[in-house]
Protein backbone atom coordinates (compact mmCIF):
# COMPACT_ATOMS: atom_id res chain seq x y z
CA UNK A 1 -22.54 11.06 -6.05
CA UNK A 2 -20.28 9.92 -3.27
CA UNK A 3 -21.19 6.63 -1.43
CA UNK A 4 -20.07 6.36 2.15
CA UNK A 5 -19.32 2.54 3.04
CA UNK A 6 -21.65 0.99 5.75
CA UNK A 7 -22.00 -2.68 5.92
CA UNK A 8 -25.88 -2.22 7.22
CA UNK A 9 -26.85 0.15 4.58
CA UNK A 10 -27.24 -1.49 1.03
CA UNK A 11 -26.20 0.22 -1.95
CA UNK A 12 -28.33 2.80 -3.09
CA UNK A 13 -29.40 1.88 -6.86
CA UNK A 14 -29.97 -1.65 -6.61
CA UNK A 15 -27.86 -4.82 -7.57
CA UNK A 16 -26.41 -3.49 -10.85
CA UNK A 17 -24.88 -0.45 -8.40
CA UNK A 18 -23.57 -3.33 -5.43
CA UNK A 19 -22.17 -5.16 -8.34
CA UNK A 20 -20.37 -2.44 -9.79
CA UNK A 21 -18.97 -0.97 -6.42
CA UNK A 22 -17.83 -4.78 -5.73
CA UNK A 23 -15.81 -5.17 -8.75
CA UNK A 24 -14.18 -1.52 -8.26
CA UNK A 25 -13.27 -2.13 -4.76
CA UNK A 26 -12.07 -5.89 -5.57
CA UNK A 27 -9.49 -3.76 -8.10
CA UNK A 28 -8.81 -1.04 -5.68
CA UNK A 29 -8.12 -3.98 -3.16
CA UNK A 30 -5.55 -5.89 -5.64
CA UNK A 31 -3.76 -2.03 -6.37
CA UNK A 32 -2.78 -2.10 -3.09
CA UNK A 33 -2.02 -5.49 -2.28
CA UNK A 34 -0.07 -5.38 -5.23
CA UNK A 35 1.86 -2.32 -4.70
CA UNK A 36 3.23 -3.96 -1.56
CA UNK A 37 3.85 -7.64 -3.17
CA UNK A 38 5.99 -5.06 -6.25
CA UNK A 39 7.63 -3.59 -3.51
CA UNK A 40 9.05 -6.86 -1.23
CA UNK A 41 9.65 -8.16 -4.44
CA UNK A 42 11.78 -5.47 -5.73
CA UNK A 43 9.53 -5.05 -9.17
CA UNK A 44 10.00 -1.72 -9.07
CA UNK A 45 8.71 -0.55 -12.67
CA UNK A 46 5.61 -2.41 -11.85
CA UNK A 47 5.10 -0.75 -8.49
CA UNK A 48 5.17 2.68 -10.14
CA UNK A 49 3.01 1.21 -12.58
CA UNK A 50 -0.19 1.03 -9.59
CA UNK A 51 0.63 4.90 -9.13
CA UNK A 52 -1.61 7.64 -11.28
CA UNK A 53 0.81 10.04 -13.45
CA UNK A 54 0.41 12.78 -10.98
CA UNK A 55 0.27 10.33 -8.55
CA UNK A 56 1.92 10.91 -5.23
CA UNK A 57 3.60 8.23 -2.70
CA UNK A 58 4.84 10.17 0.54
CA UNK A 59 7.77 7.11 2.04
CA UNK A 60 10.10 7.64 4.67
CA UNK A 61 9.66 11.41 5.03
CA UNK A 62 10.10 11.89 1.51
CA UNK A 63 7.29 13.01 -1.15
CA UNK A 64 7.80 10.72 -3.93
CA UNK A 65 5.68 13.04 -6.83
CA UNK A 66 6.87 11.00 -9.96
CA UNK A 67 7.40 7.88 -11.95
CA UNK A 68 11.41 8.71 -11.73
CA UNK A 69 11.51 9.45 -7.25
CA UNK A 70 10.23 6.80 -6.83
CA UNK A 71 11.96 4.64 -8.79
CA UNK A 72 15.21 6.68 -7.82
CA UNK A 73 14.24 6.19 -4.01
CA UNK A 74 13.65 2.74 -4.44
CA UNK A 75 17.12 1.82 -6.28
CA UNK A 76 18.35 3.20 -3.40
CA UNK A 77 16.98 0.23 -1.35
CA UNK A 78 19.53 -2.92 0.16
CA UNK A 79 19.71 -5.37 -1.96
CA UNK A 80 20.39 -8.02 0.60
CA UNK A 81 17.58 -6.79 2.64
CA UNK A 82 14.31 -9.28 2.93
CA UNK A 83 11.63 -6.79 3.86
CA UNK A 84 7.79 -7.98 3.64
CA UNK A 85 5.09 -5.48 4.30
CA UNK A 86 1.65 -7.45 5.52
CA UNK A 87 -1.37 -5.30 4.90
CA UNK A 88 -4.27 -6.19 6.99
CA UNK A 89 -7.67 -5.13 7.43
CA UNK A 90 -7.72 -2.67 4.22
CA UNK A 91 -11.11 -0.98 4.16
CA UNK A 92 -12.84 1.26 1.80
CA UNK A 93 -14.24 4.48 3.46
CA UNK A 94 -15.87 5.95 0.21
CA UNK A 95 -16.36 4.84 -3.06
CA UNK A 96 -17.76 7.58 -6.23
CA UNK A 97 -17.29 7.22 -9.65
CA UNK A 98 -13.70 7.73 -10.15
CA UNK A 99 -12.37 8.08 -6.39
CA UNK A 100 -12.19 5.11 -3.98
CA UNK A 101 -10.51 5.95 -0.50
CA UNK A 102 -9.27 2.92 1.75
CA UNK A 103 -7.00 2.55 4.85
CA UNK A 104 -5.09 -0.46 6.57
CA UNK A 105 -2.71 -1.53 8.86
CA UNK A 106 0.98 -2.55 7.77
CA UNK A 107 3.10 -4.46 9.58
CA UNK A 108 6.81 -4.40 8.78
CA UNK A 109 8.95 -7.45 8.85
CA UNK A 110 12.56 -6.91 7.99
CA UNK A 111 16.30 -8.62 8.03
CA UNK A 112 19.29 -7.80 6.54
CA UNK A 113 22.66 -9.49 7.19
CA UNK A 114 24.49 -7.77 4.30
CA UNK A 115 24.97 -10.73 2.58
CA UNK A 116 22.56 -12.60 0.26
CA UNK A 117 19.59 -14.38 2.09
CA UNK A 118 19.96 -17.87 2.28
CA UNK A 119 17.14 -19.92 3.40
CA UNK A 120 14.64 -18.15 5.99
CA UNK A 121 15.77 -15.68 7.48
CA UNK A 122 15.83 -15.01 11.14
CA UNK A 123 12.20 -13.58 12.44
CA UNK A 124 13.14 -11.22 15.50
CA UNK A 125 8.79 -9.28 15.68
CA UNK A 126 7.55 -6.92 13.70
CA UNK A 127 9.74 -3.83 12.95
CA UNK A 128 6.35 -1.68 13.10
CA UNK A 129 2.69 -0.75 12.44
CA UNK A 130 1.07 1.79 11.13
CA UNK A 131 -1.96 2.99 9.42
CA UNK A 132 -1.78 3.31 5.68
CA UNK A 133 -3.99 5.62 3.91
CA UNK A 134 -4.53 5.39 0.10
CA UNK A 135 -7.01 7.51 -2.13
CA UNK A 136 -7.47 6.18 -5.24
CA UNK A 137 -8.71 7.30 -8.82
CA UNK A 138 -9.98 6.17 -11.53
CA UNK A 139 -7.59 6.79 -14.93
CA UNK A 140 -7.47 5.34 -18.59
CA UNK A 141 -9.64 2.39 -17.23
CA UNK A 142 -8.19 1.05 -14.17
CA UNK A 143 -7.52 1.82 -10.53
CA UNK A 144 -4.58 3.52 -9.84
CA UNK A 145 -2.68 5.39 -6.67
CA UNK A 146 -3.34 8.96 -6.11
CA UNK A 147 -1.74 9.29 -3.32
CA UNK A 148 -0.47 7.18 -0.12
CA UNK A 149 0.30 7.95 3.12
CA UNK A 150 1.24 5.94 6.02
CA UNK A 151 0.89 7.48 9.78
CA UNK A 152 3.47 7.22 12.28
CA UNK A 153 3.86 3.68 13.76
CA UNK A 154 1.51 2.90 16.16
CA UNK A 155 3.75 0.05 17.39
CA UNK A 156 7.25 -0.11 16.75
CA UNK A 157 10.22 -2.61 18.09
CA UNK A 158 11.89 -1.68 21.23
CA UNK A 159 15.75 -0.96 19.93
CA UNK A 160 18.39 -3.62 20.97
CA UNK A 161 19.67 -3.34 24.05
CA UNK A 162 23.32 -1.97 24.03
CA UNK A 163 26.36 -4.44 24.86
C-alpha cells in the first residue's frame, strides 16, 4: 500500500500508522540533511554511507552508481573550496513500506580563493537553485538513498562581468 502525502487527509490506519510514517519520514528527513552536512563537510565515507548499495547519485552530469564514483568524484573536489548546500522546504510526496520519495530546493553557496579559508569567507549570492529529487528505500533497517537527482537550476548567478 502506497500512501500519497496530504496534510488534510489523516493517515489511513489510525495513530499507530501516523506514528510510524512520522518516525520514517523524520529519518528520511535526517538522510538527506545529512548527506548534504557529509558533503560541505568533506566526510566523504559517511556521505556514501546515506546511499543504498545499488544506490545511485546522478552530480554534475555524471551518474555516480557506486560506493567507489562517488567517492572517486568527490576526491576530486577543491580542497580550499567552502561550499554549503542549504536544503529547504524538503517534502515527502509518498511514503509505503520500504519507499519514501521527497523533493527540495538547494541553494548553493560557494568560495574558493585557492588558498586555505581563513575566517568567513566572502558571501557574493547564491551560486544557484534547483530542485532536488530523492527516492528513498528502506534496507538492513534504516533509510538510505536510492537515487538523487537534482533539476537544472532554476536560478543561477549572473557571470561576472568581464574587465
Amino acid at each position: 500500500m502506497s500512501d500519497t502525502l496530504h496534510a488534510a487527509e489523516p493517515a489511513a490506519g489510525g495513530g499507530a500508522i501516523a506514528a510510524s510514517n512520522a518516525a520514517a519520514l523524520a529519518l528520511c528527513h535526517n538522510q538527506v540533511m545529512a548527506f548534504y552536512r557529509d558533503l560541505d563537510e568533506n566526510r566523504y565515507e559517511d556521505l556514501a554511507g546515506r546511499l543504498a548499495p545499488d544506490g545511485v547519485w546522478h552530480r554534475q552530469g555524471k551518474v555516480l552508481d557506486s560506493r567507489r564514483a562517488v567517492l572517486d568524484a568527490l576526491a576530486a573536489r577543491s580542497r580550499t573550496q567552502r561550499i554549503h548546500h542549504l536544503i529547504v522546504n524538503l517534502v515527502a510526496d509518498s511514503l509505503d513500506d520500504g519507499r519514501c520519495r521527497m523533493r527540495a530546493y538547494m541553494l548553493v553557496v560557494r568560495h574558493d580563493s585557492g588558498s586555505a579559508p581563513q575566517g568567513p569567507a566572502p558571501l557574493t549570492g547564491i551560486e544557484n537553485i534547483r530542485t532536488l529529487h530523492i527516492d528513498l528505500v528502506r534496507a538492513g533497517g534504516a533509510w538510505l538513498i536510492a537515487e538523487m537527482r537534482g533539476d537544472e537550476p532554476t536560478f543561477a548567478a549572473a557571470p561576472p562581468a568581464a574587465a
